[in-house]
N, C-alpha and C. Protein backbone atom coordinates (compact mmCIF):
# COMPACT_ATOMS: atom_id res chain seq x y z
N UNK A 1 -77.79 124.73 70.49
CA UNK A 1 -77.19 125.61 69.49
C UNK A 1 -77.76 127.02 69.64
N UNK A 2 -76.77 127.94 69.53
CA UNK A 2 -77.10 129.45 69.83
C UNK A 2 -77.65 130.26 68.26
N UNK A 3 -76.90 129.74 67.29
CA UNK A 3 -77.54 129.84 65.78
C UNK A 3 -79.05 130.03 65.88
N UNK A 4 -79.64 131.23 64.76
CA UNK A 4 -80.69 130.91 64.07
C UNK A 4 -80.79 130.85 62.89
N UNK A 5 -81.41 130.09 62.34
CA UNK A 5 -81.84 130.38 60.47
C UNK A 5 -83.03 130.08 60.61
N UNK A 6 -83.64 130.76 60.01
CA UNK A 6 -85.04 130.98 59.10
C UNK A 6 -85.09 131.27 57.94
N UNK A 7 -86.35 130.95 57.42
CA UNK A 7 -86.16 130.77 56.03
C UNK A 7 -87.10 130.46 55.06
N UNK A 8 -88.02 131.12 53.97
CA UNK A 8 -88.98 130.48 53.19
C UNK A 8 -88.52 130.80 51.70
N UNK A 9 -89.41 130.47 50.83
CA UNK A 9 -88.77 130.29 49.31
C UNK A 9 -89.83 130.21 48.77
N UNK A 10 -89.72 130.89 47.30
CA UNK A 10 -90.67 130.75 46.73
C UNK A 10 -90.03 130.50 45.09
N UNK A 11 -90.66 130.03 44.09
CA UNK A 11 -90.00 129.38 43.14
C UNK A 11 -90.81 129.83 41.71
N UNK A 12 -89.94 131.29 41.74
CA UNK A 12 -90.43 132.15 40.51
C UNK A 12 -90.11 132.03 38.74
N UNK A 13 -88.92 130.87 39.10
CA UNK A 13 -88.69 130.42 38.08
C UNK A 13 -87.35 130.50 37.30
N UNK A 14 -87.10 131.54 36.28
CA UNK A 14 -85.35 131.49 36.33
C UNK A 14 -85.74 132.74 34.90
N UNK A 15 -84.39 133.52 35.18
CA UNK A 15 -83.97 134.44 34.35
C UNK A 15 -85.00 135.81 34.90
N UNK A 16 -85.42 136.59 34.05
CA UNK A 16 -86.09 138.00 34.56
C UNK A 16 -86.87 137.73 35.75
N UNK A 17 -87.77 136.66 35.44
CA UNK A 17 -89.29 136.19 36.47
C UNK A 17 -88.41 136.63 38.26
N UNK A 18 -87.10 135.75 37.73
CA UNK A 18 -86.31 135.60 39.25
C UNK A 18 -86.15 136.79 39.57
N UNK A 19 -85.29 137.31 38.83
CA UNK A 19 -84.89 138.64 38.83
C UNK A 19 -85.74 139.88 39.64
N UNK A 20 -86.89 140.01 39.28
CA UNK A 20 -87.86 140.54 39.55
C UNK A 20 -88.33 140.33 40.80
N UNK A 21 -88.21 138.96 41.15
CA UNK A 21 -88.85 138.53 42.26
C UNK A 21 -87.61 138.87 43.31
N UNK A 22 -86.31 138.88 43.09
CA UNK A 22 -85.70 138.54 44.20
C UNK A 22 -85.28 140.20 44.99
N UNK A 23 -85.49 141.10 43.51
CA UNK A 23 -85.69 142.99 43.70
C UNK A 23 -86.81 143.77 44.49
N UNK A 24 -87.65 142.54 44.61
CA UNK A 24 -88.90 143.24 45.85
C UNK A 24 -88.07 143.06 47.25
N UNK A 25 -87.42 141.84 47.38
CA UNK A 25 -86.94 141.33 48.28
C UNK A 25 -85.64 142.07 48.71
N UNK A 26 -84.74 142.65 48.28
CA UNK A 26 -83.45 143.28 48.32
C UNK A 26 -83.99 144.52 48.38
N UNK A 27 -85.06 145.37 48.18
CA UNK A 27 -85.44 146.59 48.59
C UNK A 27 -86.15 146.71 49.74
N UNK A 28 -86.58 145.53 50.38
CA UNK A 28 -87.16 145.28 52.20
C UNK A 28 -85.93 145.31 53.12
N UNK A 29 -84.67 144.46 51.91
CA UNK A 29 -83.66 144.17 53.25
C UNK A 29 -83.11 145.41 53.07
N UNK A 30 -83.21 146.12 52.67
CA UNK A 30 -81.81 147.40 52.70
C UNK A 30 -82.84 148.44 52.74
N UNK A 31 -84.27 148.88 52.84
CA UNK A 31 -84.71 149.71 53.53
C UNK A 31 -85.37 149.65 54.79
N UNK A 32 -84.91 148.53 55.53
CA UNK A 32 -85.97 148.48 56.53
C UNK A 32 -85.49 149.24 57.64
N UNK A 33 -86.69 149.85 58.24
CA UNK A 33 -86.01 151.22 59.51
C UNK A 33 -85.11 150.75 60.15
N UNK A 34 -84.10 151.16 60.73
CA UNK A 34 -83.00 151.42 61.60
C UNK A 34 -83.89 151.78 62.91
N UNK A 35 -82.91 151.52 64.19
CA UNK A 35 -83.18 151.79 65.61
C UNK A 35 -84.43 153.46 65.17
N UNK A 36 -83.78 154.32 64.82
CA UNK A 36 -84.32 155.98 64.69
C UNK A 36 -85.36 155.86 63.80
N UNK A 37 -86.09 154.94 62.76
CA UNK A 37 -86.85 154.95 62.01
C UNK A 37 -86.39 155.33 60.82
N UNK A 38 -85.23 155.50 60.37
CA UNK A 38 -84.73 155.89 59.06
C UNK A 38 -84.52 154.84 58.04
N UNK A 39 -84.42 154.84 57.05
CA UNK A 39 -84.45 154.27 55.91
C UNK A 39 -82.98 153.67 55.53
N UNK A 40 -82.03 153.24 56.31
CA UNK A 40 -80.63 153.42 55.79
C UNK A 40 -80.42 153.04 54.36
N UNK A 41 -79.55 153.25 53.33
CA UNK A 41 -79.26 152.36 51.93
C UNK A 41 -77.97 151.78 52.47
N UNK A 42 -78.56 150.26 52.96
CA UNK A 42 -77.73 149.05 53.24
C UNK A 42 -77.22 148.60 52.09
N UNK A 43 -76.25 147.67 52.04
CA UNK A 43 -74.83 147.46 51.34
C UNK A 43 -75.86 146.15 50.67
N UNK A 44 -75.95 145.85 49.72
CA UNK A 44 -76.21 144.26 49.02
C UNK A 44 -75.06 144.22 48.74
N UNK A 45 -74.35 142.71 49.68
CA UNK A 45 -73.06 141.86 49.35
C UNK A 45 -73.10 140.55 48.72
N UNK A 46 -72.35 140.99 47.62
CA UNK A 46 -71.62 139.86 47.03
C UNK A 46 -70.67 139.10 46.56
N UNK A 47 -70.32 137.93 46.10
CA UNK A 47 -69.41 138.04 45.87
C UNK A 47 -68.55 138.23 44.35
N UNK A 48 -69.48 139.39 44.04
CA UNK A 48 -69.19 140.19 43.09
C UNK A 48 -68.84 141.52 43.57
N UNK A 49 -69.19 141.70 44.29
CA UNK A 49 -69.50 143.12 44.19
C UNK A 49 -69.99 144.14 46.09
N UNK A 50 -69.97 145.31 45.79
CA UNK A 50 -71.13 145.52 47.22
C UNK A 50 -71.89 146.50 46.30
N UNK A 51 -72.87 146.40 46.86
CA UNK A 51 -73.56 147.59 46.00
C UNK A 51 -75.06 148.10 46.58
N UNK A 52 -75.11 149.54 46.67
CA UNK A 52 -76.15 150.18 47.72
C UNK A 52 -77.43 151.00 46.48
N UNK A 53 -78.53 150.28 46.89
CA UNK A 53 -79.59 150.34 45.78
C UNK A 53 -79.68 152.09 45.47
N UNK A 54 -79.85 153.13 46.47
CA UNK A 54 -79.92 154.47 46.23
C UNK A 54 -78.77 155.33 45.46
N UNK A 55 -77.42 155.11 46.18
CA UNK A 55 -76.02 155.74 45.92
C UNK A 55 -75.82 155.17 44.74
N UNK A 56 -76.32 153.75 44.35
CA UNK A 56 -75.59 153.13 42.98
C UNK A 56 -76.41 153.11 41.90
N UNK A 57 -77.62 154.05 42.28
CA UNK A 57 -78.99 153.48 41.23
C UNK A 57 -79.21 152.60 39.98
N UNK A 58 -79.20 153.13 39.23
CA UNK A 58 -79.11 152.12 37.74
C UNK A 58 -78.14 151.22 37.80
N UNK A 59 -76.87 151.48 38.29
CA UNK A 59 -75.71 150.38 37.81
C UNK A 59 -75.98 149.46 38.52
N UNK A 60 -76.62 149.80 40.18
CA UNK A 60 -76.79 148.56 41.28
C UNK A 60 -78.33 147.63 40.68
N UNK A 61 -79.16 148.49 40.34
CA UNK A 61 -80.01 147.26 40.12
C UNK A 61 -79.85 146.92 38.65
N UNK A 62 -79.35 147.61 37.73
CA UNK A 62 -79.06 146.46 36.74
C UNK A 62 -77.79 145.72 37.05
N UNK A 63 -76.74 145.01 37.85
CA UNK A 63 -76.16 144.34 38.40
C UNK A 63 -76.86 143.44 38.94
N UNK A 64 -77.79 143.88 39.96
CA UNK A 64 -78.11 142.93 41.07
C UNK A 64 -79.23 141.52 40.44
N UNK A 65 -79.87 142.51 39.10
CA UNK A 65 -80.78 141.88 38.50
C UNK A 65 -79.86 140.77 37.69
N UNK A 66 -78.99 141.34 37.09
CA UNK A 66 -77.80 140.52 35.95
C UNK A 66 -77.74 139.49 36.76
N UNK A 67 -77.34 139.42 38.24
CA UNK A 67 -76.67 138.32 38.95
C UNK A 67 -78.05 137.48 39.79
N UNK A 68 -79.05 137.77 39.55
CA UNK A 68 -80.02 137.48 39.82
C UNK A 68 -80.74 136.13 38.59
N UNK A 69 -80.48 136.62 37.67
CA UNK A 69 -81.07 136.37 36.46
C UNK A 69 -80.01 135.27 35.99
N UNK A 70 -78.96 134.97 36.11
CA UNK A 70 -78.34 134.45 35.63
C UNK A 70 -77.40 133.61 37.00
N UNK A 71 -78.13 133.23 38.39
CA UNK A 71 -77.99 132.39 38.86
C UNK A 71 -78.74 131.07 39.21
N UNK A 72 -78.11 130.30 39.46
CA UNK A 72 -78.64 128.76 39.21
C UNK A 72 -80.12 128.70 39.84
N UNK A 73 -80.95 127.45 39.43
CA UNK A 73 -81.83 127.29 39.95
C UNK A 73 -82.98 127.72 39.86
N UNK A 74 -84.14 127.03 40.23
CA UNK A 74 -85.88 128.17 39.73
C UNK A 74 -86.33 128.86 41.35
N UNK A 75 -85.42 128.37 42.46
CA UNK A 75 -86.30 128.97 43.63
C UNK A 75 -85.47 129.88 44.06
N UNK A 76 -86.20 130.36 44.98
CA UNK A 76 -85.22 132.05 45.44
C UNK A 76 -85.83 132.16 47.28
N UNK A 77 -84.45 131.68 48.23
CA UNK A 77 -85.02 131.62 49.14
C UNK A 77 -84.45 132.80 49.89
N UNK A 78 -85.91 133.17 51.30
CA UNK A 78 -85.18 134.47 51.82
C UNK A 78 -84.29 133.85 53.22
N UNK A 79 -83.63 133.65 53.66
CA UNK A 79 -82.91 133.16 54.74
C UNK A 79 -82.62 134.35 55.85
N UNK A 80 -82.90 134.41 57.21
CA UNK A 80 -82.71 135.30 58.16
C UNK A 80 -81.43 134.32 59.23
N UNK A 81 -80.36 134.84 58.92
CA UNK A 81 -79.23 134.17 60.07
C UNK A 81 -78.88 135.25 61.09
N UNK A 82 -78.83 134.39 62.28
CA UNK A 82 -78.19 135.37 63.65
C UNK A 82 -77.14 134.35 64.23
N UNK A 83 -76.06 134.91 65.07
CA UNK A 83 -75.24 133.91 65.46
C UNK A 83 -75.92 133.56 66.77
N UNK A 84 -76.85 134.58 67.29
CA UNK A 84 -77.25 134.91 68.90
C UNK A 84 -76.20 135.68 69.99
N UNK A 85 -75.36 136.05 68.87
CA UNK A 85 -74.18 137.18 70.17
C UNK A 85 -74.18 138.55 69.82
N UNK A 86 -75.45 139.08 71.13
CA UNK A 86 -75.43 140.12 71.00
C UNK A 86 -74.73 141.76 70.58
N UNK A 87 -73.06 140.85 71.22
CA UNK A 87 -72.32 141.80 71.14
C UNK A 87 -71.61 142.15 69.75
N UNK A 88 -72.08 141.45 68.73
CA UNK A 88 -71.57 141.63 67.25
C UNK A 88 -71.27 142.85 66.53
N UNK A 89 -70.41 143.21 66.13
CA UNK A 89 -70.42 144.66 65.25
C UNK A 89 -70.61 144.32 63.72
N UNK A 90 -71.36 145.07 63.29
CA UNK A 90 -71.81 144.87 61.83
C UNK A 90 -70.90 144.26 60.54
N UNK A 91 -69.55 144.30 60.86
CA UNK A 91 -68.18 143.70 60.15
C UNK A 91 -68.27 142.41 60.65
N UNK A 92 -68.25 141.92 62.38
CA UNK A 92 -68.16 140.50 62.78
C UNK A 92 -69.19 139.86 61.71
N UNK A 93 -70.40 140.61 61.87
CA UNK A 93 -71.51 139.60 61.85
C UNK A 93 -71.56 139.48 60.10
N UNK A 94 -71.21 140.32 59.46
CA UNK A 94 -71.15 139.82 57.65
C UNK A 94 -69.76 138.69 57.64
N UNK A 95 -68.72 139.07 58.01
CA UNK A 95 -67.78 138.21 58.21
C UNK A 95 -68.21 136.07 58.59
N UNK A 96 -69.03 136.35 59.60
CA UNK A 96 -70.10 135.32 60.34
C UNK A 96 -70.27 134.58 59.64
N UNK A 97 -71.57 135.34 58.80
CA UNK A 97 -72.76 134.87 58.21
C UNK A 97 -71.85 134.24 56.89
N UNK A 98 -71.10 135.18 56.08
CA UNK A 98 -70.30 134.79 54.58
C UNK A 98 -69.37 133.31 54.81
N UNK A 99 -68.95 133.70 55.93
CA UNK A 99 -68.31 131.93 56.23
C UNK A 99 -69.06 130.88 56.08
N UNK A 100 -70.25 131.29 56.84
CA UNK A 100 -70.89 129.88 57.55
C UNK A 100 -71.56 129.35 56.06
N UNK A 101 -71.95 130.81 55.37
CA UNK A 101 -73.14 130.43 54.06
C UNK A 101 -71.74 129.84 53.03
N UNK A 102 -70.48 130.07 53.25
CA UNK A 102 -69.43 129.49 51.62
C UNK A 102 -69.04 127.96 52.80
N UNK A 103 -69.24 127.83 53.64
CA UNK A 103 -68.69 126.57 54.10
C UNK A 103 -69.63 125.72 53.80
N UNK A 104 -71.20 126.12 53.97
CA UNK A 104 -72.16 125.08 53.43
C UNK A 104 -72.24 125.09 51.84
N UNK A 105 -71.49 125.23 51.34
CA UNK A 105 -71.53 125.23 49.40
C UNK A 105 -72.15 126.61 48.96
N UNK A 106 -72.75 127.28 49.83
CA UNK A 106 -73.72 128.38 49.26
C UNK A 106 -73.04 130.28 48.86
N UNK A 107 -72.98 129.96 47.39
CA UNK A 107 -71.91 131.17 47.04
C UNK A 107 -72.61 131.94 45.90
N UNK A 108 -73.68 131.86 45.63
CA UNK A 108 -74.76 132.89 44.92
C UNK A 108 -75.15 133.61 45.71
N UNK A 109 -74.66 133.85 47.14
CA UNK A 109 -75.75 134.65 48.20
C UNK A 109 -75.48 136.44 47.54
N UNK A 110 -77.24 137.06 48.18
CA UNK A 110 -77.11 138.32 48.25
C UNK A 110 -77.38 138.56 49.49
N UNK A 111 -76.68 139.74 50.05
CA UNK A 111 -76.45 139.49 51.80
C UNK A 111 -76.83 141.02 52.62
N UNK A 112 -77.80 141.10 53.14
CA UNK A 112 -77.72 142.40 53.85
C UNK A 112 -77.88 142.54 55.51
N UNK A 113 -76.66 143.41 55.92
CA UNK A 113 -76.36 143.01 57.56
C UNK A 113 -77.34 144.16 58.32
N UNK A 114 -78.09 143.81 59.01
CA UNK A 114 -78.60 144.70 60.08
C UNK A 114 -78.38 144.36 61.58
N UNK A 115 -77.12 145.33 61.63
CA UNK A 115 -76.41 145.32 63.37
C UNK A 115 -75.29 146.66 63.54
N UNK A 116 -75.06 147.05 64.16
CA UNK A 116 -74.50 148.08 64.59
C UNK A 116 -75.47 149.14 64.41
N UNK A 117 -74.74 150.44 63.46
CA UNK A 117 -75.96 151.52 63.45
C UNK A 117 -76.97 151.47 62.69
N UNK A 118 -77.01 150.31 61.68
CA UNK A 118 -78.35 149.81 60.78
C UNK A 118 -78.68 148.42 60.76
N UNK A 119 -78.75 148.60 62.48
CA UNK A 119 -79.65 147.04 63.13
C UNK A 119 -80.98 148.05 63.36
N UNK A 120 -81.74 147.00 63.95
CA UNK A 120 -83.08 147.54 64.22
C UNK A 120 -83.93 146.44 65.48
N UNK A 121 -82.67 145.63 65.84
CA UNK A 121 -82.81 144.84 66.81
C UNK A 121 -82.00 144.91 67.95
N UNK A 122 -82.19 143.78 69.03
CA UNK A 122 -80.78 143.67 70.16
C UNK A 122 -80.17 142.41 69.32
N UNK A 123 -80.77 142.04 68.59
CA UNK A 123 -79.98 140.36 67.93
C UNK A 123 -79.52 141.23 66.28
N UNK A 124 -77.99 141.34 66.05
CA UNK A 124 -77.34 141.30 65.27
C UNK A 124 -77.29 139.88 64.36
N UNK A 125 -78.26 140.72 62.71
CA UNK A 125 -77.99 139.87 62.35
C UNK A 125 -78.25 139.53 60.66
N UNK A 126 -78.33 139.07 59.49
CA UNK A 126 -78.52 138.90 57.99
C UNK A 126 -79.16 138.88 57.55
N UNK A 127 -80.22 139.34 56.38
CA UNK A 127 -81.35 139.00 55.54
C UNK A 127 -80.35 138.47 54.53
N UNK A 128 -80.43 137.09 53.95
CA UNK A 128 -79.70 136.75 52.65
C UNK A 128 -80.59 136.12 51.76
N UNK A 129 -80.55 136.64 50.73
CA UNK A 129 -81.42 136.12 49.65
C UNK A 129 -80.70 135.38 48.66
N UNK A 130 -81.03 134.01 48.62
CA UNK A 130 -80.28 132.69 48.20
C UNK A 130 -80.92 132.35 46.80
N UNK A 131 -80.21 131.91 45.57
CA UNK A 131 -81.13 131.24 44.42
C UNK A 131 -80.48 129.72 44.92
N UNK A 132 -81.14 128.50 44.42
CA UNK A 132 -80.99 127.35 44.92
C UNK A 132 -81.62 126.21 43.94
N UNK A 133 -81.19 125.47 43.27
CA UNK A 133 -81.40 124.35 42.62
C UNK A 133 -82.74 123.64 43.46
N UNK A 134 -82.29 122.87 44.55
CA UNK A 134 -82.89 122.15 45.24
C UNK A 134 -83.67 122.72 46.50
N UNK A 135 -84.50 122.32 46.86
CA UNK A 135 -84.74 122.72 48.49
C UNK A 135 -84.63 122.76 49.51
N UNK A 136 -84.39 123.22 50.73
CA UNK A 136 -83.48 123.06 51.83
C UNK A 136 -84.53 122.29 52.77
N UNK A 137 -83.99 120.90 53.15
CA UNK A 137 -84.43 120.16 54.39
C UNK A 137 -83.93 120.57 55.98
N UNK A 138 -84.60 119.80 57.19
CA UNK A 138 -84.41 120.15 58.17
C UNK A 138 -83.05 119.55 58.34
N UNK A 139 -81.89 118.73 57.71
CA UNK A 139 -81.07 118.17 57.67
C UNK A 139 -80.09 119.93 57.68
N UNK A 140 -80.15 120.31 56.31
CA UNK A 140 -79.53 121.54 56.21
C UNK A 140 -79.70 122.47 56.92
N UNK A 141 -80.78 123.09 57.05
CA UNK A 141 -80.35 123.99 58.38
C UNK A 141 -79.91 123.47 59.56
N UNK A 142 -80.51 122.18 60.11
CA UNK A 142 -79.22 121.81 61.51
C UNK A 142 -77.86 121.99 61.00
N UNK A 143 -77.33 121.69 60.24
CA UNK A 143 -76.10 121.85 59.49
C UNK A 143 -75.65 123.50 59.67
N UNK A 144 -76.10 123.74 59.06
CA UNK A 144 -76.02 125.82 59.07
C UNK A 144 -76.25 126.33 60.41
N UNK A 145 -76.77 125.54 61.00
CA UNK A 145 -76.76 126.23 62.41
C UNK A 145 -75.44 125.57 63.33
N UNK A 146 -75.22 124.39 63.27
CA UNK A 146 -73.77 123.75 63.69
C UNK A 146 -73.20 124.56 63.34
N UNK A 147 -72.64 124.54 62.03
CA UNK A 147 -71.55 125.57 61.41
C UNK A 147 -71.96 126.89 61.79
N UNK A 148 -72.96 127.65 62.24
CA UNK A 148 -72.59 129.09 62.53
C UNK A 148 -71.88 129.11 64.25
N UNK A 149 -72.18 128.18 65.17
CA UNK A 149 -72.44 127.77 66.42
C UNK A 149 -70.56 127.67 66.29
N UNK A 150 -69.85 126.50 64.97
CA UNK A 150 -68.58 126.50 64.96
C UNK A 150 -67.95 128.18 64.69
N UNK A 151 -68.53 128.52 63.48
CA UNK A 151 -67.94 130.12 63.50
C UNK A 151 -67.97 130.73 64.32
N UNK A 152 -68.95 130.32 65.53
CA UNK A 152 -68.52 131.70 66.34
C UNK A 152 -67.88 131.89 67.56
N UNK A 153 -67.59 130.14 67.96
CA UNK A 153 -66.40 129.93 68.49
C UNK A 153 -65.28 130.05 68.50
N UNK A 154 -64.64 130.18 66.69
CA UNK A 154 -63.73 130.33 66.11
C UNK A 154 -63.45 131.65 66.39
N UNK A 155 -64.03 132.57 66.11
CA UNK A 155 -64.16 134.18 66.10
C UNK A 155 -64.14 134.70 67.95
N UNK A 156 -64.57 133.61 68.55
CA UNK A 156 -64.25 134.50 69.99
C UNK A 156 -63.02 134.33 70.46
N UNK A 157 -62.05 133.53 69.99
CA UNK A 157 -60.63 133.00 69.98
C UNK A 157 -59.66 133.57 69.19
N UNK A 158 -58.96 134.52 70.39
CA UNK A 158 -57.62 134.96 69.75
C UNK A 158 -56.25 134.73 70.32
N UNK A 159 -55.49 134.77 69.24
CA UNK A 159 -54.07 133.88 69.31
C UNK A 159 -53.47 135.01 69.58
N UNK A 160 -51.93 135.33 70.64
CA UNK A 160 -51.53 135.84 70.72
C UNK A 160 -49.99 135.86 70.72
N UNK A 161 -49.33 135.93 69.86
CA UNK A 161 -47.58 135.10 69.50
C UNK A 161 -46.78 135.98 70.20
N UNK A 162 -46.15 135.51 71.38
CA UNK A 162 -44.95 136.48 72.00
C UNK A 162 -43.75 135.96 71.19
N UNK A 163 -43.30 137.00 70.05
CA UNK A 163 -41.94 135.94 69.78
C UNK A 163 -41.22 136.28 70.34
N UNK A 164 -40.23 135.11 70.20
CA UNK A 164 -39.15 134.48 70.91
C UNK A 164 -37.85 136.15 70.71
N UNK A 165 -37.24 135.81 72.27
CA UNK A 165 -36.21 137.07 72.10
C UNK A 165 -34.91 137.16 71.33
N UNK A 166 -34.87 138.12 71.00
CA UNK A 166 -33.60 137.59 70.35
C UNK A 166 -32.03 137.87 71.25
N UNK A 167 -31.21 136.95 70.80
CA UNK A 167 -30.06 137.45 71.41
C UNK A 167 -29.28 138.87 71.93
N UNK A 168 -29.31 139.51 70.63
CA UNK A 168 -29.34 140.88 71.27
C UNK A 168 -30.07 141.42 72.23
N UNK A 169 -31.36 141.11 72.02
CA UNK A 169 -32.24 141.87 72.90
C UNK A 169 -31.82 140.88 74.50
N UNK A 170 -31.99 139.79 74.46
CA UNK A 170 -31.15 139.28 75.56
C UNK A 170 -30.04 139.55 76.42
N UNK A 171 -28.76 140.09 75.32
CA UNK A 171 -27.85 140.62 75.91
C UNK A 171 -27.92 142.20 76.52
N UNK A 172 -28.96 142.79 75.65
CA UNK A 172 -29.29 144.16 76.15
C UNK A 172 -30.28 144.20 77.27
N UNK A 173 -31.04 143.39 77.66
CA UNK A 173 -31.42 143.43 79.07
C UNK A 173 -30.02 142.88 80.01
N UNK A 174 -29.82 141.68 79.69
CA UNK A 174 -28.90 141.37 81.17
C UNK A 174 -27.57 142.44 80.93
N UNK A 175 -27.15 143.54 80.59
CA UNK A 175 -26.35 144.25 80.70
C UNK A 175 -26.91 145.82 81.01
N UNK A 176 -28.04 146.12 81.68
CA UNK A 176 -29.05 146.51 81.84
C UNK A 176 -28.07 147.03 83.14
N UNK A 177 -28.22 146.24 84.29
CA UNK A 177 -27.22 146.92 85.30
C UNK A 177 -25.94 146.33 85.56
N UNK A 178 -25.70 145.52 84.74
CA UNK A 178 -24.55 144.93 84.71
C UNK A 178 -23.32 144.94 83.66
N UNK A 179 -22.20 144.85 83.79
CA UNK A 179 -21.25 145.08 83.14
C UNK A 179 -20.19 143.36 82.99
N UNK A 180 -19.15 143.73 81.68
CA UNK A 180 -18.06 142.95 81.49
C UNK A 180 -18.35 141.35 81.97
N UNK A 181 -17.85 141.03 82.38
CA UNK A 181 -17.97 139.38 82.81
C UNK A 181 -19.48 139.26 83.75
N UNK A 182 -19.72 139.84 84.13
CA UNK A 182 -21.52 139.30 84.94
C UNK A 182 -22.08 139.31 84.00
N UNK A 183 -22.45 139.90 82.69
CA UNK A 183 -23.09 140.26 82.26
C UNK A 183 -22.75 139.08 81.32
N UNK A 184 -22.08 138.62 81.43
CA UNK A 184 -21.85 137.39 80.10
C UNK A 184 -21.98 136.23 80.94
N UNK A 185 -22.00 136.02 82.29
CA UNK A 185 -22.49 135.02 82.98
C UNK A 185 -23.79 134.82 82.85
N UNK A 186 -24.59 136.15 82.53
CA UNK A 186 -26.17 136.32 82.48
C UNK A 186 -26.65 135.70 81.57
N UNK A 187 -26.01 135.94 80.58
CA UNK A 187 -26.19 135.37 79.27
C UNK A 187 -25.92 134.11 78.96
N UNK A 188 -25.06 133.74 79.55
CA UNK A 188 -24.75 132.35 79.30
C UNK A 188 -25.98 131.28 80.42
N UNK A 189 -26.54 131.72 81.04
CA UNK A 189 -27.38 131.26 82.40
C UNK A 189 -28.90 131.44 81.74
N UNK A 190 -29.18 132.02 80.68
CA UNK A 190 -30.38 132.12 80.30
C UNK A 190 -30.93 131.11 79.92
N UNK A 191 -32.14 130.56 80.12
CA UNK A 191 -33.04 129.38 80.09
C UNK A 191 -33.55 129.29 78.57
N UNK A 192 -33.57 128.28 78.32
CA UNK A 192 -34.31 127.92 76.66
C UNK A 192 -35.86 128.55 77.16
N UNK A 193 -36.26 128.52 77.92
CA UNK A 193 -38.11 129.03 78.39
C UNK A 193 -38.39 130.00 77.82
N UNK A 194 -36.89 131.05 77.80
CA UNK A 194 -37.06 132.72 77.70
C UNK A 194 -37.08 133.08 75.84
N UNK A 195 -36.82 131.95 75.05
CA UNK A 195 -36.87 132.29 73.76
C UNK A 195 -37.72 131.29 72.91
N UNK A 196 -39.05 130.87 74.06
CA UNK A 196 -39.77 130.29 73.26
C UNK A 196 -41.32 131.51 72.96
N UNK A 197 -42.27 131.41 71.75
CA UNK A 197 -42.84 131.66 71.64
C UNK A 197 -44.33 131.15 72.60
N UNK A 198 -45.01 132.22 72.65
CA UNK A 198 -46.20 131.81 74.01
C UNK A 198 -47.60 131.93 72.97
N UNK A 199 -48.15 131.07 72.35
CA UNK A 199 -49.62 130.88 72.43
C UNK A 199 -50.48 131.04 73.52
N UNK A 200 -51.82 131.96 73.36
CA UNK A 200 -51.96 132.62 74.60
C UNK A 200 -53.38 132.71 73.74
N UNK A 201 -54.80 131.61 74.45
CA UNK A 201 -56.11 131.81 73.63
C UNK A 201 -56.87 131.90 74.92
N UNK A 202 -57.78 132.94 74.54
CA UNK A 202 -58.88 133.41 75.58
C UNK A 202 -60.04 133.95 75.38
N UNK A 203 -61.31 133.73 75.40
CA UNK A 203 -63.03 134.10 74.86
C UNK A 203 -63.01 135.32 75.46
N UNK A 204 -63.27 135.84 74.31
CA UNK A 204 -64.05 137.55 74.81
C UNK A 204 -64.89 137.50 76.06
């Protein structure tokens, strides 16, 4: 498996305590230097909301705290996901990560992407800070790592639909250099092949 997750937790308890605890944590992931050493104000995603701790000041952390404070559970884990494909742009890889984390049940996430111009690595990839009832076994992350390993198979696969021609357009090619009766021989001689649609899948 090309997936990574990592991951520790600590279990501050529930309502402000959490709150508090999980705001040290969301101000590491969204200031940590960029390639140039800069400070970017990274996006905290949710699925409430996006919201950038500097540009949004008061409204973002009293939000982030609200949704902090009032999600399930006493532990608060920090989770680091990468798919391992280098070539990710900062949209693939939130796209990625939000699948893989709502396909395993996990939809309290707070999510911050470092890849494209506010990576700070060659591995594109998530700080997500999770609240969680229970604790995560080595069962679950093999799981989360399958499923990112499936996402990103899914994502290197694109479909490409030639539709089918239409008659007109049929008759307007074979009359192309031809006229009156050839040209309706053409047409009448055309193969069912030429008005089927072509599925067409191929890995980046």
């Amino acid at each position: 498996m090309t997936t990574v997750v990592k991951m520790n937790y600590t279990s501050p308890g529930r309502g402000d305590a959490k709150a508090r605890a999980g705001s040290a944590s969301l101000k590491y992931f969204t200031q940590r230097p960029d390639w140039e050493g800069r400070n970017p104000d990274r996006e905290v995603i949710t699925r409430e909301g996006r919201f950038k701790l500097e540009q949004d000041g008061e409204t973002a952390h009293r939000e982030l705290s609200r949704i902090l404070a009032e999600s399930r559970g006493e532990h608060l884990y920090r989770v680091v996901m990468s798919s391992g494909d280098q070539n990710m742009t900062a949209y693939e890889t939130e796209q990625w990560a939000r699948n893989v984390l709502e396909k395993n049940g996990q939809h309290e996430y707070l999510l911050v992407v470092h890849a494209g111009d506010q990576g700070h690595s060659e591995h594109p990839h998530v700080h997500v800070l999770l609240p969680a009832r229970e604790k995560f076994g080595v069962e679950e992350i093999r799981e989360w790592r399958r499923s990112g390993d499936e996402e990103l198979a899914e994502m290197h696969q694109v479909i490409h639909v030639v539709p089918p021609l239409r008659t007109a357009e049929i008759e307007e090619k074979a009359a192309g250099k031809a006229s009156g009766r050839q040209a309706e021989r053409e047409e009448d001689t055309q193969t069912p092949s030429r008005r089927k649609s072509l599925d067409v899948q191929f890995e980046r």
